[in-house]
C-alpha atoms as a PDB file:
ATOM      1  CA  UNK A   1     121.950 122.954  90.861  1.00  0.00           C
ATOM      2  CA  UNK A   2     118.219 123.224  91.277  1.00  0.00           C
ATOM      3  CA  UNK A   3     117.783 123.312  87.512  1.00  0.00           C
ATOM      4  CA  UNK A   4     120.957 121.972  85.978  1.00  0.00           C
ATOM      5  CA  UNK A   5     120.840 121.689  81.925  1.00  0.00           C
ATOM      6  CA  UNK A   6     120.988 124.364  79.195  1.00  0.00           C
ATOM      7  CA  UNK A   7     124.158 126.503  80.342  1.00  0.00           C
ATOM      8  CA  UNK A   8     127.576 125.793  80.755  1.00  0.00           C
ATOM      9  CA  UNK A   9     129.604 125.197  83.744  1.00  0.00           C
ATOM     10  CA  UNK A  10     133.026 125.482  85.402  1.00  0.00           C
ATOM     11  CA  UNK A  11     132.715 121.908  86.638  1.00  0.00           C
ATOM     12  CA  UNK A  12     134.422 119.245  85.096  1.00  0.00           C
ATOM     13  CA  UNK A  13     134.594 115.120  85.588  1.00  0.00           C
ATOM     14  CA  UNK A  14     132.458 113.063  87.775  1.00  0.00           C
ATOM     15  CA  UNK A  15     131.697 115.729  90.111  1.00  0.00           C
ATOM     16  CA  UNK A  16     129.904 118.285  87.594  1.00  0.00           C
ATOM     17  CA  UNK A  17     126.185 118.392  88.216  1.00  0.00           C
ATOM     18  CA  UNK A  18     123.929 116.441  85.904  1.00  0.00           C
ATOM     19  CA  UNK A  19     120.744 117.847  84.748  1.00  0.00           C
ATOM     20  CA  UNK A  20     117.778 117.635  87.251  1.00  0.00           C
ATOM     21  CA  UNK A  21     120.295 116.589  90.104  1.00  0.00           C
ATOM     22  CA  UNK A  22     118.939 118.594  91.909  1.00  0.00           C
ATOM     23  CA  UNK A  23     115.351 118.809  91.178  1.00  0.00           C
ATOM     24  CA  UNK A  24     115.441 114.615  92.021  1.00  0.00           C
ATOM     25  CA  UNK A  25     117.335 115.804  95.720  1.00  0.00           C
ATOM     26  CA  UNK A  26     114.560 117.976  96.219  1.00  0.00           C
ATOM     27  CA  UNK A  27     111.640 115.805  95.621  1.00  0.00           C
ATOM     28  CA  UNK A  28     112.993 112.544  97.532  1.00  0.00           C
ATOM     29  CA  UNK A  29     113.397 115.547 100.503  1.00  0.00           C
ATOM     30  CA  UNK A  30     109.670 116.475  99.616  1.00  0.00           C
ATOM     31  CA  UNK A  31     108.619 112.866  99.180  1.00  0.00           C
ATOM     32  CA  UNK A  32     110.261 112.042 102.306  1.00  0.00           C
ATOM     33  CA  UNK A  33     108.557 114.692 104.024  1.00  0.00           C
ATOM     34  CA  UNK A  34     105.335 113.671 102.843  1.00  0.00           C
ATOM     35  CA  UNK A  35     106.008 109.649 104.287  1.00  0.00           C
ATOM     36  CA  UNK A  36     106.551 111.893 107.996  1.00  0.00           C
ATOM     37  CA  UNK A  37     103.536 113.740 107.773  1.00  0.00           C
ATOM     38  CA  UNK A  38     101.529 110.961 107.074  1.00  0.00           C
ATOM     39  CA  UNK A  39     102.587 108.846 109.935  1.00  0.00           C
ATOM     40  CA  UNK A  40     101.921 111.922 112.143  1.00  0.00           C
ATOM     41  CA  UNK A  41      97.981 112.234 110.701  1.00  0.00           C
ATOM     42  CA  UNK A  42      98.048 108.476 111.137  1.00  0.00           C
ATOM     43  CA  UNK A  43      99.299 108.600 114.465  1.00  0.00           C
ATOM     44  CA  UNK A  44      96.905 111.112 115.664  1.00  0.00           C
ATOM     45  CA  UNK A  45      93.759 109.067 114.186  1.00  0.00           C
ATOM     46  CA  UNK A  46      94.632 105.920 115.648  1.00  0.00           C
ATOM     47  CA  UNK A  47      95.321 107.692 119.352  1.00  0.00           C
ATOM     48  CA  UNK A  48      92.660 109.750 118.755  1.00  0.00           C
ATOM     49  CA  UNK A  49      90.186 106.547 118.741  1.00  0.00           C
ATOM     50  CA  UNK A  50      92.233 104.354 120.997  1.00  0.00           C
ATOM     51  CA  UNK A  51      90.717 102.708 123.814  1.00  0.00           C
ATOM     52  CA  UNK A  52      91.688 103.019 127.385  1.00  0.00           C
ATOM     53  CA  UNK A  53      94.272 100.181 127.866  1.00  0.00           C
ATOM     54  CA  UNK A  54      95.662 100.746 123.844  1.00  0.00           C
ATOM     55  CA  UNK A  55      96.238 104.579 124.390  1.00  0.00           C
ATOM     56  CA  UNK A  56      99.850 104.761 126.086  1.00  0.00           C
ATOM     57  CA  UNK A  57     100.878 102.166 122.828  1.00  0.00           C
ATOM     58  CA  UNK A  58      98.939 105.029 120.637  1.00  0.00           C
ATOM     59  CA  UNK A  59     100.265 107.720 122.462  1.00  0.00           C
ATOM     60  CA  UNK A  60     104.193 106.687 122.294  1.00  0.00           C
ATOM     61  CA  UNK A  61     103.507 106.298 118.558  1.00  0.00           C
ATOM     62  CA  UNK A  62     102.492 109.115 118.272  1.00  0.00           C
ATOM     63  CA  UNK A  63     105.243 111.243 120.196  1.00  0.00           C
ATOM     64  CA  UNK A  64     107.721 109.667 118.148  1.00  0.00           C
ATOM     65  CA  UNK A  65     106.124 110.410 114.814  1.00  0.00           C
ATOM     66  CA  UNK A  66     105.934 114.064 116.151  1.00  0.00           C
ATOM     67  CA  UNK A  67     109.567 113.409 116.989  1.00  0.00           C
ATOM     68  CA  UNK A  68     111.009 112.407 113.686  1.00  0.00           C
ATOM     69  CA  UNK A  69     108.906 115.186 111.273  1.00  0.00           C
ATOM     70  CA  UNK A  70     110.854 117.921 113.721  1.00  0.00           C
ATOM     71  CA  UNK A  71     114.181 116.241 113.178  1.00  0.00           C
ATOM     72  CA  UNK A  72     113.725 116.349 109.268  1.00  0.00           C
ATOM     73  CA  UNK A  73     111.933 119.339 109.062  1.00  0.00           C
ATOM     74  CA  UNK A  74     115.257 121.132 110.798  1.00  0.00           C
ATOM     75  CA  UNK A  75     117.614 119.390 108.217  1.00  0.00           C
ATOM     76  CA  UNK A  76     114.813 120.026 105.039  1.00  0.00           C
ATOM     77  CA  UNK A  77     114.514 123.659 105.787  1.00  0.00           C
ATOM     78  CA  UNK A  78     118.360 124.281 105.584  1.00  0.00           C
ATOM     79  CA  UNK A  79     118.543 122.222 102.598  1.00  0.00           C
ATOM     80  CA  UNK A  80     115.752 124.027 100.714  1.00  0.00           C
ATOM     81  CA  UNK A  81     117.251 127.342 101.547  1.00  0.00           C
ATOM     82  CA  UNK A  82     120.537 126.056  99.875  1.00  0.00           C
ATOM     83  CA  UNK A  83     119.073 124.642  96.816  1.00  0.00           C
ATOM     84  CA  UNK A  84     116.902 128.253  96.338  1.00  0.00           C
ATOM     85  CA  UNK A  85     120.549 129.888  96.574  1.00  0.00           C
ATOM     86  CA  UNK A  86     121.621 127.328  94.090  1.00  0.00           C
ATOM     87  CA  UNK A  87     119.337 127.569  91.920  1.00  0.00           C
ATOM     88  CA  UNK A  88     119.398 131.616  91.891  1.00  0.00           C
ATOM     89  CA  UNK A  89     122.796 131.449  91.270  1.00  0.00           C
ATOM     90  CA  UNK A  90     122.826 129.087  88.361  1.00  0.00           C
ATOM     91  CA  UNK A  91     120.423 131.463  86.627  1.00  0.00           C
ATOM     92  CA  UNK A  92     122.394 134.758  87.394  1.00  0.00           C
ATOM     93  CA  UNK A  93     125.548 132.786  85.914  1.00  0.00           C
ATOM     94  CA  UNK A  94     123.290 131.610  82.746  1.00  0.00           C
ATOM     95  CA  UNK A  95     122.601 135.487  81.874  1.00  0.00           C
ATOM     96  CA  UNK A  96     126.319 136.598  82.598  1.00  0.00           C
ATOM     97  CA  UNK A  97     127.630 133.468  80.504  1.00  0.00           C
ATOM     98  CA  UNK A  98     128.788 134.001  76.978  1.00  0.00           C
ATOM     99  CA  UNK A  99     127.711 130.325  75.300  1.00  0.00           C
ATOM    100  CA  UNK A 100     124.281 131.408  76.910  1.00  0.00           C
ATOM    101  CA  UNK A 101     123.576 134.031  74.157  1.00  0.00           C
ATOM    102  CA  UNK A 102     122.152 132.421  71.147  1.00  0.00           C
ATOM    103  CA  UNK A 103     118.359 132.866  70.710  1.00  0.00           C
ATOM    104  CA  UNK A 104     117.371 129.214  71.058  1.00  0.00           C
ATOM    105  CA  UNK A 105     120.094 129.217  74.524  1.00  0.00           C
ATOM    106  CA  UNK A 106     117.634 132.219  75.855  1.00  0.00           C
ATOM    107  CA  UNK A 107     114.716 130.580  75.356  1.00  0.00           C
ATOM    108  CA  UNK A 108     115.452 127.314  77.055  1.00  0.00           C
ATOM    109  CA  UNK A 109     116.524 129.580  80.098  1.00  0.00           C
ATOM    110  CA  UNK A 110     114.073 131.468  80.274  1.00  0.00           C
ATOM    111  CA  UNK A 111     111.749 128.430  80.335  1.00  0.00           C
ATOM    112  CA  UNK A 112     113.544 126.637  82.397  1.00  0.00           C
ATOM    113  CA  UNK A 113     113.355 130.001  84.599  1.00  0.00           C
ATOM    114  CA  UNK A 114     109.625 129.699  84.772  1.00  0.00           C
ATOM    115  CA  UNK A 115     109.765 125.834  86.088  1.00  0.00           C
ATOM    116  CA  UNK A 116     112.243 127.566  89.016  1.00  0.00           C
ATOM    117  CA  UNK A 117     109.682 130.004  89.576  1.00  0.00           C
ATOM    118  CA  UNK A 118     106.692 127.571  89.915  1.00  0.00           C
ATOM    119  CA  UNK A 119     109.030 125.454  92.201  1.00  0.00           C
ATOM    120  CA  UNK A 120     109.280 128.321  94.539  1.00  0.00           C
ATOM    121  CA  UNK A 121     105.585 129.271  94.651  1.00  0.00           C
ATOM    122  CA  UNK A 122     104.312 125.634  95.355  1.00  0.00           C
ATOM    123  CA  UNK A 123     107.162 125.853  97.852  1.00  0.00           C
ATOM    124  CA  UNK A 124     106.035 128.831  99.581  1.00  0.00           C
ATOM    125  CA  UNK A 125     102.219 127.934  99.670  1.00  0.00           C
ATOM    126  CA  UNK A 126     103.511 124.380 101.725  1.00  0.00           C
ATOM    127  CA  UNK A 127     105.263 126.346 104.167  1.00  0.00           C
ATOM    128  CA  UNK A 128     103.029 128.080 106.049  1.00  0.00           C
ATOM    129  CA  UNK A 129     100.338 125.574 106.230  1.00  0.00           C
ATOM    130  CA  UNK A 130     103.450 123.086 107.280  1.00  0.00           C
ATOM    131  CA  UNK A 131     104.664 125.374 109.904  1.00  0.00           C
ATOM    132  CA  UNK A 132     100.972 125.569 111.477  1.00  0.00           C
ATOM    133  CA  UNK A 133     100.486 121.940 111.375  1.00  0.00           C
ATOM    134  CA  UNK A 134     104.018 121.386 113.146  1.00  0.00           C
ATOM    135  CA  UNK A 135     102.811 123.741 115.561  1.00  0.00           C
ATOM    136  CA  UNK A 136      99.477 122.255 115.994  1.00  0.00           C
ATOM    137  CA  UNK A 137     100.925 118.856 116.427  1.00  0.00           C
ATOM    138  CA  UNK A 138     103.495 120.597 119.746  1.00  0.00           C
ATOM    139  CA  UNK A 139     100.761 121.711 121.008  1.00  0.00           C
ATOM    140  CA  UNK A 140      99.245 118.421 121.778  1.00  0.00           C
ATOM    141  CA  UNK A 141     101.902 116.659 122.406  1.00  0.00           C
ATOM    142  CA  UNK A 142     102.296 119.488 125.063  1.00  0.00           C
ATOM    143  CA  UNK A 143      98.772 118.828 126.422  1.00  0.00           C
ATOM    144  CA  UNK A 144      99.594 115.152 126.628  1.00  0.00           C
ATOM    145  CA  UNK A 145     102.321 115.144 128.561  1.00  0.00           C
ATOM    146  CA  UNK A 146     104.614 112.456 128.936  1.00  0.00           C
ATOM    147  CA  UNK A 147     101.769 109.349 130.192  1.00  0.00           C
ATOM    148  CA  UNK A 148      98.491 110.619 129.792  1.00  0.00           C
ATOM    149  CA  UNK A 149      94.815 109.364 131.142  1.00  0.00           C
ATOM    150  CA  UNK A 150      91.980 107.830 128.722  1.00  0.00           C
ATOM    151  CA  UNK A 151      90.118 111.070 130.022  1.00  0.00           C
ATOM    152  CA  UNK A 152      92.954 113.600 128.853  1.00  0.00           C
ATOM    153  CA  UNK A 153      93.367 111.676 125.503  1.00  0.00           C
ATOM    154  CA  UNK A 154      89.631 112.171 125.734  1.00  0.00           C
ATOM    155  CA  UNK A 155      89.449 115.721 126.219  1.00  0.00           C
ATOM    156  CA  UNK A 156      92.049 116.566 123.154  1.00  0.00           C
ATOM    157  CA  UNK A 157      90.018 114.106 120.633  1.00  0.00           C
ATOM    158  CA  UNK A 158      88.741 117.290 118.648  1.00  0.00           C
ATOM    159  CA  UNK A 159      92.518 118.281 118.856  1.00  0.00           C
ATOM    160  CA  UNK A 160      93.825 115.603 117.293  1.00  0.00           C
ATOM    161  CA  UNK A 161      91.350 115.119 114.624  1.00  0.00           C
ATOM    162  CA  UNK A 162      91.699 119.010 113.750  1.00  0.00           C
ATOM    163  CA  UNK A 163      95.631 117.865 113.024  1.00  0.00           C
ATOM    164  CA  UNK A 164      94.154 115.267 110.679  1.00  0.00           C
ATOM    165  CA  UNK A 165      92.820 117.270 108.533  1.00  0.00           C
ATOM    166  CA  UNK A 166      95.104 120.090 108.709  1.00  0.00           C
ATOM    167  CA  UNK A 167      98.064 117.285 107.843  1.00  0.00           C
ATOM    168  CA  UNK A 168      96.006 115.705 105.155  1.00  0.00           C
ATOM    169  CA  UNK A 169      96.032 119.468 103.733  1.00  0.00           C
ATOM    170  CA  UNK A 170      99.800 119.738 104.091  1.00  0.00           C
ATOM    171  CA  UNK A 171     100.052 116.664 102.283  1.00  0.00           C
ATOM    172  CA  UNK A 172      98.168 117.541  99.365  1.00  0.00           C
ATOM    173  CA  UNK A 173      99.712 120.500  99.140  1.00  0.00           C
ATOM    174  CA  UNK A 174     103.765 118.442  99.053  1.00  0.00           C
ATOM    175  CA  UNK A 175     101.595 116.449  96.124  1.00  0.00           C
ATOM    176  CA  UNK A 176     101.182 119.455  94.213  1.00  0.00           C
ATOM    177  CA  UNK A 177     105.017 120.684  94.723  1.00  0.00           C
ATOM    178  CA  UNK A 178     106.271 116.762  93.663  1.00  0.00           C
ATOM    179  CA  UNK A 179     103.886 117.044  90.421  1.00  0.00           C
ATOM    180  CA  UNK A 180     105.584 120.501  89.989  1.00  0.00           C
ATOM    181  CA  UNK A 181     108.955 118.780  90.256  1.00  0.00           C
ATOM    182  CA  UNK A 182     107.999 116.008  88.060  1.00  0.00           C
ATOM    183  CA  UNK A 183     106.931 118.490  85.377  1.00  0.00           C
ATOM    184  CA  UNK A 184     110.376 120.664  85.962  1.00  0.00           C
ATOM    185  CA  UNK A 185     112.554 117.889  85.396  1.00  0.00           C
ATOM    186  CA  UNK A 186     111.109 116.733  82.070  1.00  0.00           C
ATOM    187  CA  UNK A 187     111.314 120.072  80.966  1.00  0.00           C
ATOM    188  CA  UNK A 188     115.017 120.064  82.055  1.00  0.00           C
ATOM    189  CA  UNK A 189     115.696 116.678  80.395  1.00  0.00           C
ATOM    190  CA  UNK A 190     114.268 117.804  77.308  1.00  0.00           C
ATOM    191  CA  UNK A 191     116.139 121.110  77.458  1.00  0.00           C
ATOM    192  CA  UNK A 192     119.672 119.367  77.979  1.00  0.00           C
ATOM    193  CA  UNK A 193     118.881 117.010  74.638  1.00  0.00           C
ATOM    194  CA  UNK A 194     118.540 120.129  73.091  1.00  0.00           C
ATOM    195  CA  UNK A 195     121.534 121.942  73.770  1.00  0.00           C
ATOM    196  CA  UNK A 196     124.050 121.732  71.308  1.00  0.00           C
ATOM    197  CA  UNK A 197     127.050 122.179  73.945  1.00  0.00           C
ATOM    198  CA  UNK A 198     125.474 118.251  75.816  1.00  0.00           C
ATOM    199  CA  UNK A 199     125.820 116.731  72.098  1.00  0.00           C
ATOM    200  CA  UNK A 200     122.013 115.659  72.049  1.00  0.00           C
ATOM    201  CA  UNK A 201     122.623 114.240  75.688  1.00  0.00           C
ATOM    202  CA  UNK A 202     121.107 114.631  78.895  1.00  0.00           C
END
């Protein structure tokens, strides 16, 4: 679960969720992410100031780079959606469970419910700006072509540098949503060593 800790669950043994399991899946998926996008603003730098006879190197680097953010991005936006459904769920169980009814139980929910909710909003201020830099980065890779000339490498410079910057804002904003995290799972920790039902354990 997104935001494991606080409430009972029906699983038992090794394979029961520990707290912040999932919050740590999520950000090595985010900090992954963030490792992609900057090889792709790296990429398009370094072709976008490469000389004549280093620009097919600079260009094949930079296909590939464009490459290997669309694979994970596929694979990262089906395992976002699940964790979202995970985490909604845990909640919704939380309010209909009955060792989640005490007063200090509620509370630890509830602000465990407000970490969630930051989680999605720093989540849905990355996509949009991610989407747009994916599609910027299609787009010149379309231009390109499979071999281009020093003159069409030329002629796309603005192009590329535009995808610098837009990818340098994509990766502040995935800084943000790991800080987020970061600040979720403490809370988490701290709410499991509180819970009577983990015996003072996380």
């Amino acid at each position: 679960m997104l935001l494991a800790g606080g409430c009972a669950t029906s699983e038992t043994g090794s394979s029961a969720a520990r707290p912040g399991d999932g919050i740590r899946e999520y950000r090595r998926l985010v900090t992954d992410l963030h490792k992609l996008v900057a090889g792709c603003v790296a990429s398009a730098e370094d072709l976008a100031k490469a000389s004549a006879s280093k620009a097919p190197t600079a260009q094949a680097r930079f296909d590939e780079s464009v490459h290997r953010l669309e694979v994970a991005s596929v694979s990262a936006r089906a395992r976002v959606e699940a964790m979202e459904k995970r985490g909604e769920a845990y909640f919704e169980e939380c309010a209909e469970e009955h060792s989640c009814v005490s007063a200090a139980d509620n509370e630890r929910i509830a602000g465990l419910r407000l970490h969630f909710n930051a989680i999605l909003s720093d989540t849905r201020q990355v996509r949009p700006a991610f989407r747009q830099f994916i599609d910027a980065l299609r787009g010149v890779r379309g231009k390109l072509g499979p071999s281009s000339a020093a003159a069409t490498i030329e002629s796309i410079r603005p192009a590329l540098l535009e995808i610098a910057t837009e990818g340098y804002q994509v990766e502040a904003a995935l800084d943000r949503l790991i800080q987020t995290l970061n600040t979720a799972e403490s809370a988490v920790m701290t709410a499991a060593k509180q819970s009577p039902r983990n015996g003072g354990k996380p």
